[in-house]
Protein backbone atom coordinates (compact mmCIF):
# COMPACT_ATOMS: atom_id res chain seq x y z
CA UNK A 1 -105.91 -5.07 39.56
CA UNK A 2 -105.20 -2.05 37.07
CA UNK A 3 -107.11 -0.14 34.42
CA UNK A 4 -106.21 -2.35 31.27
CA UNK A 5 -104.12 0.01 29.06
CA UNK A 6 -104.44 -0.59 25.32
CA UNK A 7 -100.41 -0.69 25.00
CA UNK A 8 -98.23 -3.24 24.49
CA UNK A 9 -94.55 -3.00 27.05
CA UNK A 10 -91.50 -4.00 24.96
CA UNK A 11 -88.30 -4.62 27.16
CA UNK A 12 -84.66 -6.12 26.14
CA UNK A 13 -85.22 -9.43 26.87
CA UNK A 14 -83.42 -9.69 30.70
CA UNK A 15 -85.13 -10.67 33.86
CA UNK A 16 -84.02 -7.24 34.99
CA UNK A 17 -85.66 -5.74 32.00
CA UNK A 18 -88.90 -7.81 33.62
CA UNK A 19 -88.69 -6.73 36.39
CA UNK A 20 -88.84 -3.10 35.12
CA UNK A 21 -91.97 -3.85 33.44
CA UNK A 22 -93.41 -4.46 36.55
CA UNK A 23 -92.26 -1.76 38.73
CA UNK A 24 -93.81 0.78 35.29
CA UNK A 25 -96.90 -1.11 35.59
CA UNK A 26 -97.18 -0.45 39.36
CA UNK A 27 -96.07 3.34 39.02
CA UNK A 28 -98.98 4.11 36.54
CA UNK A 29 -101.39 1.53 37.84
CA UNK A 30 -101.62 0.16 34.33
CA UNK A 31 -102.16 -3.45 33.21
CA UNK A 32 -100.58 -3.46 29.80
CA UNK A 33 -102.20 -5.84 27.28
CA UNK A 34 -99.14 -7.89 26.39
CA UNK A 35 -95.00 -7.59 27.32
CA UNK A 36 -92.73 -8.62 24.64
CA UNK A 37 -89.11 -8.56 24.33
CA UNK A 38 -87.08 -6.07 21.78
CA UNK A 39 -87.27 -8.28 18.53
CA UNK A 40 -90.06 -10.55 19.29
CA UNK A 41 -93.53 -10.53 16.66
CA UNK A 42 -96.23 -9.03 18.06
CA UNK A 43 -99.12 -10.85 17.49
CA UNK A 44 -101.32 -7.68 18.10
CA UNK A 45 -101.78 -4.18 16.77
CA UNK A 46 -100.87 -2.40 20.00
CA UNK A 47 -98.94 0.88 20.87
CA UNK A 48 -95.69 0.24 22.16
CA UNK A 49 -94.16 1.38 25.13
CA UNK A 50 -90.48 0.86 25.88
CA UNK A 51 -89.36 -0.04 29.38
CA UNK A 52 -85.89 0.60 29.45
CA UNK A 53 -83.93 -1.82 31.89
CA UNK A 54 -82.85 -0.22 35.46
CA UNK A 55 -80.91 -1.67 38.06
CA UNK A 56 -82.21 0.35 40.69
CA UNK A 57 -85.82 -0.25 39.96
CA UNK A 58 -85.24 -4.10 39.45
CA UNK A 59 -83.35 -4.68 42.79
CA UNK A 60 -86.55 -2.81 44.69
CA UNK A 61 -89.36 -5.05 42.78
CA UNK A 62 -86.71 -8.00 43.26
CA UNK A 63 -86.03 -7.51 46.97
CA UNK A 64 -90.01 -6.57 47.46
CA UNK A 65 -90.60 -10.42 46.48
CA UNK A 66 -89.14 -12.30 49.80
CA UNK A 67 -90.58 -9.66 51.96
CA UNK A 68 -94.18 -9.45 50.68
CA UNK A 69 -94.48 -13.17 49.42
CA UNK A 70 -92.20 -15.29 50.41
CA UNK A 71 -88.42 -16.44 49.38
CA UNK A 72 -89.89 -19.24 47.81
CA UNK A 73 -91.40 -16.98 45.03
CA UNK A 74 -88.19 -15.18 43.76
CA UNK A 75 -87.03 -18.78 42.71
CA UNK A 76 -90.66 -19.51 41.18
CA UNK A 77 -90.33 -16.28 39.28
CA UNK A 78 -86.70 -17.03 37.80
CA UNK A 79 -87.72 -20.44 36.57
CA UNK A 80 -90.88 -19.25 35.30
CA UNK A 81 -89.29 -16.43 33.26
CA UNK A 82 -86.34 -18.76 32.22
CA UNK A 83 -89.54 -21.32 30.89
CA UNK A 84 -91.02 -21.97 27.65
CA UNK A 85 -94.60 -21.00 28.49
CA UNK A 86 -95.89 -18.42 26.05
CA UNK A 87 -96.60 -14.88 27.00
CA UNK A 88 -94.38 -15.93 30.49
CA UNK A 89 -94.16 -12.40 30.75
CA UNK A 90 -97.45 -11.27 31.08
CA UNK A 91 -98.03 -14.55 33.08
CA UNK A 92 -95.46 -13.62 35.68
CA UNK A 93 -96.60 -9.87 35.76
CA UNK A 94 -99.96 -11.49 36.75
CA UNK A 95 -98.74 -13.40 39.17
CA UNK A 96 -97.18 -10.92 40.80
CA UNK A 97 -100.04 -9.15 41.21
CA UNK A 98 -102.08 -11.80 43.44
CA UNK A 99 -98.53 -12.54 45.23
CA UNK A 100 -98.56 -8.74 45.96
CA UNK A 101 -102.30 -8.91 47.29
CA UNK A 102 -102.26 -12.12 48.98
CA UNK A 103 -98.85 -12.77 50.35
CA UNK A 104 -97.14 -16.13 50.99
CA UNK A 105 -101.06 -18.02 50.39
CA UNK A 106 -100.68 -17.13 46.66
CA UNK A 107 -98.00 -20.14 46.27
CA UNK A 108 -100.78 -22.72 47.13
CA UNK A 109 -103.07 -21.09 45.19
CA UNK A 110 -102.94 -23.97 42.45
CA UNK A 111 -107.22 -23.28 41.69
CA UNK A 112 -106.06 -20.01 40.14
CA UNK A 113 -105.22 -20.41 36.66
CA UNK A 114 -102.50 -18.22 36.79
CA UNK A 115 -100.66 -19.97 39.65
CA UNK A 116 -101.60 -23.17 37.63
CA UNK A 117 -100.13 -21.88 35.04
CA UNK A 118 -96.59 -20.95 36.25
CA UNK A 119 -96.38 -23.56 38.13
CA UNK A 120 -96.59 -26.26 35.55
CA UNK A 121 -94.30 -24.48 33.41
CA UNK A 122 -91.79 -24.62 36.27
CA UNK A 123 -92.34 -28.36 36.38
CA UNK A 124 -91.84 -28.72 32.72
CA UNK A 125 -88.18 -26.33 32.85
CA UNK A 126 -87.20 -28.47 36.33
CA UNK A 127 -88.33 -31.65 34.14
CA UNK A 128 -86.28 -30.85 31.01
CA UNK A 129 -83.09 -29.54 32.84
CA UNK A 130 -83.03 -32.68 34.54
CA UNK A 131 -83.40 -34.99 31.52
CA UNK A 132 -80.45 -33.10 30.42
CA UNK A 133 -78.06 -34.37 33.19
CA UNK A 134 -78.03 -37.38 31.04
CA UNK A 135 -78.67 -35.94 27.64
CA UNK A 136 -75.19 -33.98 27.56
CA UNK A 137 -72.71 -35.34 25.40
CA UNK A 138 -69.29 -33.91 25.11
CA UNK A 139 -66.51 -34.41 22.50
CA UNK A 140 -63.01 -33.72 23.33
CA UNK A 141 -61.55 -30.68 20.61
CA UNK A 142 -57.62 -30.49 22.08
CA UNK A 143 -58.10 -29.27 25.74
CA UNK A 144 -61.65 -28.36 25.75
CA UNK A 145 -64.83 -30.55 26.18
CA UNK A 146 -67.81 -28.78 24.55
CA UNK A 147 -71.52 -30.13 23.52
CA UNK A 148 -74.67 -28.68 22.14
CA UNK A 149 -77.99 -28.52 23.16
CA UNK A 150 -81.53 -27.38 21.64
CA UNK A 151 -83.68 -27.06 25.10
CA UNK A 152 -87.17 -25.66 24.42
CA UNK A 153 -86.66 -24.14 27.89
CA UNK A 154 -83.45 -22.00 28.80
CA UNK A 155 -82.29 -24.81 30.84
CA UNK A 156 -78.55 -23.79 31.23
CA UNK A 157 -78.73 -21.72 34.47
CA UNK A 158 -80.12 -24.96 35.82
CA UNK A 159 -77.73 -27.29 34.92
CA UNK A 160 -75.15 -24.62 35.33
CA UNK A 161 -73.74 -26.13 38.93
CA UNK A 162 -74.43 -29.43 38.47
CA UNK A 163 -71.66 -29.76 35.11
CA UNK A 164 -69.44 -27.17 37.19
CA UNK A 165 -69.38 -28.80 40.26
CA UNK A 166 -68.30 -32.62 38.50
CA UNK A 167 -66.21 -31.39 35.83
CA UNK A 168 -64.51 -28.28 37.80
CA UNK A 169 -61.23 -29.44 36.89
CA UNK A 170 -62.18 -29.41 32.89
CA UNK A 171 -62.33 -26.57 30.59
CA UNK A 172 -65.66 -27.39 28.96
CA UNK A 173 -68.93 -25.88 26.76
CA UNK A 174 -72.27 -26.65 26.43
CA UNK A 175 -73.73 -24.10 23.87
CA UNK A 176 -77.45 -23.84 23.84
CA UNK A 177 -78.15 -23.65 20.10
CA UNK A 178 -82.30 -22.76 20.82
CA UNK A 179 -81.35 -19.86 22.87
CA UNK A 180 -77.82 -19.05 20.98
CA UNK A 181 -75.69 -18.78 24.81
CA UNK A 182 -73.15 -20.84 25.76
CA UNK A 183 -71.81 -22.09 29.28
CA UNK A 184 -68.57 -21.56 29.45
CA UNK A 185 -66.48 -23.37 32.27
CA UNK A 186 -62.76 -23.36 33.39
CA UNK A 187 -61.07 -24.30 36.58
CA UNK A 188 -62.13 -21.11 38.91
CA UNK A 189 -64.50 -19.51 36.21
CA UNK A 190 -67.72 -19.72 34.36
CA UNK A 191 -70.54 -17.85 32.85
CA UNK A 192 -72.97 -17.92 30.69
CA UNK A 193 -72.54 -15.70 27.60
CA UNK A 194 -74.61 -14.90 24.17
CA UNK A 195 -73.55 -16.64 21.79
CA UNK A 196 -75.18 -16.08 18.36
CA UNK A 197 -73.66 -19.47 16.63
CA UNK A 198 -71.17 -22.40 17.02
CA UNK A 199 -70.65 -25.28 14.69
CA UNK A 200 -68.53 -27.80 15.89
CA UNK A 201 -65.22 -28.63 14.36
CA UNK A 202 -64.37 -31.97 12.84
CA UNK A 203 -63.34 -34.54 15.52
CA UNK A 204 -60.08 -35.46 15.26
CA UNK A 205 -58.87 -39.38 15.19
CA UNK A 206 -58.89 -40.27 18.66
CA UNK A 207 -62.55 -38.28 18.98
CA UNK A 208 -63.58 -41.13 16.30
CA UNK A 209 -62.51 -43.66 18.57
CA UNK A 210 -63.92 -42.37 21.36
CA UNK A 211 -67.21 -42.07 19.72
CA UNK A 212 -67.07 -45.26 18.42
CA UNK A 213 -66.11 -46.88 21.68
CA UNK A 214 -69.15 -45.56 22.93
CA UNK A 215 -71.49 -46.78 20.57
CA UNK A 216 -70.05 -50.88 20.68
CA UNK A 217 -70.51 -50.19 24.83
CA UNK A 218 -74.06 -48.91 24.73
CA UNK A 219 -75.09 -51.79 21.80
CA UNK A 220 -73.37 -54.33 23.59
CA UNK A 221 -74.70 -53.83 27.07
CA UNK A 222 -78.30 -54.04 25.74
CA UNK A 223 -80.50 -56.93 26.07
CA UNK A 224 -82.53 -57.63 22.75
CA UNK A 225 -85.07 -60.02 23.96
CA UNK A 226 -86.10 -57.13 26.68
CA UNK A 227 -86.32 -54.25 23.95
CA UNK A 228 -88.96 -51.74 24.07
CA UNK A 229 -88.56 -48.70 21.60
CA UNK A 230 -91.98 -47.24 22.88
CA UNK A 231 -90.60 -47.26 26.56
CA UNK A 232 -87.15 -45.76 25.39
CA UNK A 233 -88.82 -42.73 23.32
CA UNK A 234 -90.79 -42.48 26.32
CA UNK A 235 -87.54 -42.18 28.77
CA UNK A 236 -85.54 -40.48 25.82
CA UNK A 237 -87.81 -38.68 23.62
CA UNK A 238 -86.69 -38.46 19.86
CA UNK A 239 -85.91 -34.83 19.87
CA UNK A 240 -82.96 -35.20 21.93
CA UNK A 241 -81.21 -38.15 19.55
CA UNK A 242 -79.79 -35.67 17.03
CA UNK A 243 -76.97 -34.74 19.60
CA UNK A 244 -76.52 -38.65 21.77
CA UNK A 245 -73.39 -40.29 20.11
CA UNK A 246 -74.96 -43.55 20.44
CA UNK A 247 -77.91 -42.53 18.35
CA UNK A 248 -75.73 -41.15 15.31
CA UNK A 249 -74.52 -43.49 12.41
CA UNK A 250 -75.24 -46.56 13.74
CA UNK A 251 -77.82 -49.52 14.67
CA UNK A 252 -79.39 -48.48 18.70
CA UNK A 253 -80.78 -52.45 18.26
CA UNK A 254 -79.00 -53.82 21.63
CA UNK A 255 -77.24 -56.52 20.13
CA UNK A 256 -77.36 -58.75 23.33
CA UNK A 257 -74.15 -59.98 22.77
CA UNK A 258 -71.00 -59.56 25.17
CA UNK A 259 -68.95 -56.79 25.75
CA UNK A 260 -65.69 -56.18 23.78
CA UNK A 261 -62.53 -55.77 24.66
CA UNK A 262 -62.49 -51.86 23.81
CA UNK A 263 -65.95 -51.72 25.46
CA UNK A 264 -65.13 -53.35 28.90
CA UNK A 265 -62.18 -50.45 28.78
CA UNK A 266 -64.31 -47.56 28.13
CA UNK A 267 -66.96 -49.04 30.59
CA UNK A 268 -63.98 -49.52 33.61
CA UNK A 269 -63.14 -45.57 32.37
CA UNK A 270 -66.62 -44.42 32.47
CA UNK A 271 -67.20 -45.67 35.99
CA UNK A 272 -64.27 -43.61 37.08
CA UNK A 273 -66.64 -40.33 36.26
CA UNK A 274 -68.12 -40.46 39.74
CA UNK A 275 -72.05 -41.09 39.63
CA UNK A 276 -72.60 -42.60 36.84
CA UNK A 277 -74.99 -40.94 35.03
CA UNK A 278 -73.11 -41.00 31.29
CA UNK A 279 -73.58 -37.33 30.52
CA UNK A 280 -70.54 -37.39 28.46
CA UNK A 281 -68.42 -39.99 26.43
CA UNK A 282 -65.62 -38.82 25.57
CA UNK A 283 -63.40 -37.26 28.81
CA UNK A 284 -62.42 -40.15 30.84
């Protein structure tokens, strides 16, 4: 759309700071050959030009996007700047150039690579954020609930409601150890703040229980002539084990046998949760 510009736009990191990028980019009618953020390798030997973050300039590209798009394409642009995708940046600022030239068409545009693009990296952050509905598992340290998560995606604003809406009587965490934020939650607040590292304490005795309460339910409730580990990795991929209780320690062989006496009570408590999707263990 622009004259290519042999420069390289470094910004802090923000969707604001994004934004900015693009309103520079429209004010000098330059197409910058990359957009990293402050900190980030760059892969090539570019001048760099600093776009320093302002509100003013974000809220008009921001506001600009329901008016000559759609409303539809603010949330694409969030979830495709909150993906995985690499160079999302530059993908977005492309975007937002057809968007710009075509209107509300560009959103159907799926023969366009770069609507392509951005659109199955949407899918993939949607797909991963809902996987973790179920993923999450919390462990009770005195009145807190908190869990950790490695997302490829930034998956947290996502989930955000969802965990604050069922639990908004808790005081709860979900750190996001990829991106190094947390969510932090308690009755009437939450937000989602850097967080550069947490290591969970040790669980205390009746955390032990908990956790092993939860593994006899989830071995006992499994049927071992109907096991298929290739359709479990499949529905649970590997990566996610390291942080599922049930996973850590112990045999995940259902052991077809029937339930306990401790696991029939932690099964009648985890009913009580609501819609029974087992995203946490431990607060019952």
């Amino acid at each position: 759309m622009f004259k290519p510009a042999a420069l390289a736009y470094t910004y802090d990191g923000s969707f604001e700071g994004l934004l900015c990028c693009v309103f520079e980019s429209y004010q000098w009618k330059e197409t910058p050959l990359a957009i990293h953020s402050d900190g980030e390798e760059q892969g090539l030997l570019l001048e760099s030009k600093w776009i320093a973050t302002d509100s003013s300039r974000a809220d008009r590209v921001l506001k600009s996007l329901p008016l000559r798009i759609c409303p539809e394409a603010e949330e694409l642009v969030r979830l495709g700047f909150w993906s995985c995708t690499p160079d999302r940046e530059l993908l977005l600022l492309n975007f937002l150039y057809l968007g710009f030239t075509h209107g509300r068409k560009v959103m159907n545009m799926l023969a366009d690579d770069t609507v392509n693009t951005l659109h199955k990296a949407v899918q993939q952050l949607r797909r991963e954020a809902h996987l973790y509905l179920g993923f999450v598992r919390f462990s009770v340290y005195g009145p807190v609930m908190a869990a950790v998560i490695e997302p490829k995606g930034f998956v947290l604003p996502v989930i955000q409601d969802h965990f604050c809406d069922r639990f908004y009587g808790e005081s709860f965490m979900i750190y996001d150890k990829t991106h190094r934020v947390a969510l932090i939650h308690q009755p009437g607040q939450q937000a989602i703040i850097p967080l550069e590292e947490w290591i969970p304490p040790e669980p205390d005795a009746a955390e032990e229980e908990y956790r092993r309460l939860w593994k006899g339910f989830y071995n006992a409730i499994g049927i071992r002539e109907r096991k298929n580990d290739r359709l479990r990795s499949s529905l649970m991929p590997k990566r996610y084990w390291k942080h599922l209780t049930e996973m850590k320690g112990s045999t995940t062989a259902a052991s077809g046998g029937k339930l306990t006496g401790s696991s029939k009570k932690l099964e009648e408590r985890s009913l009580r949760l609501g819609d029974g999707r087992g995203s946490t263990q431990n607060k019952f």
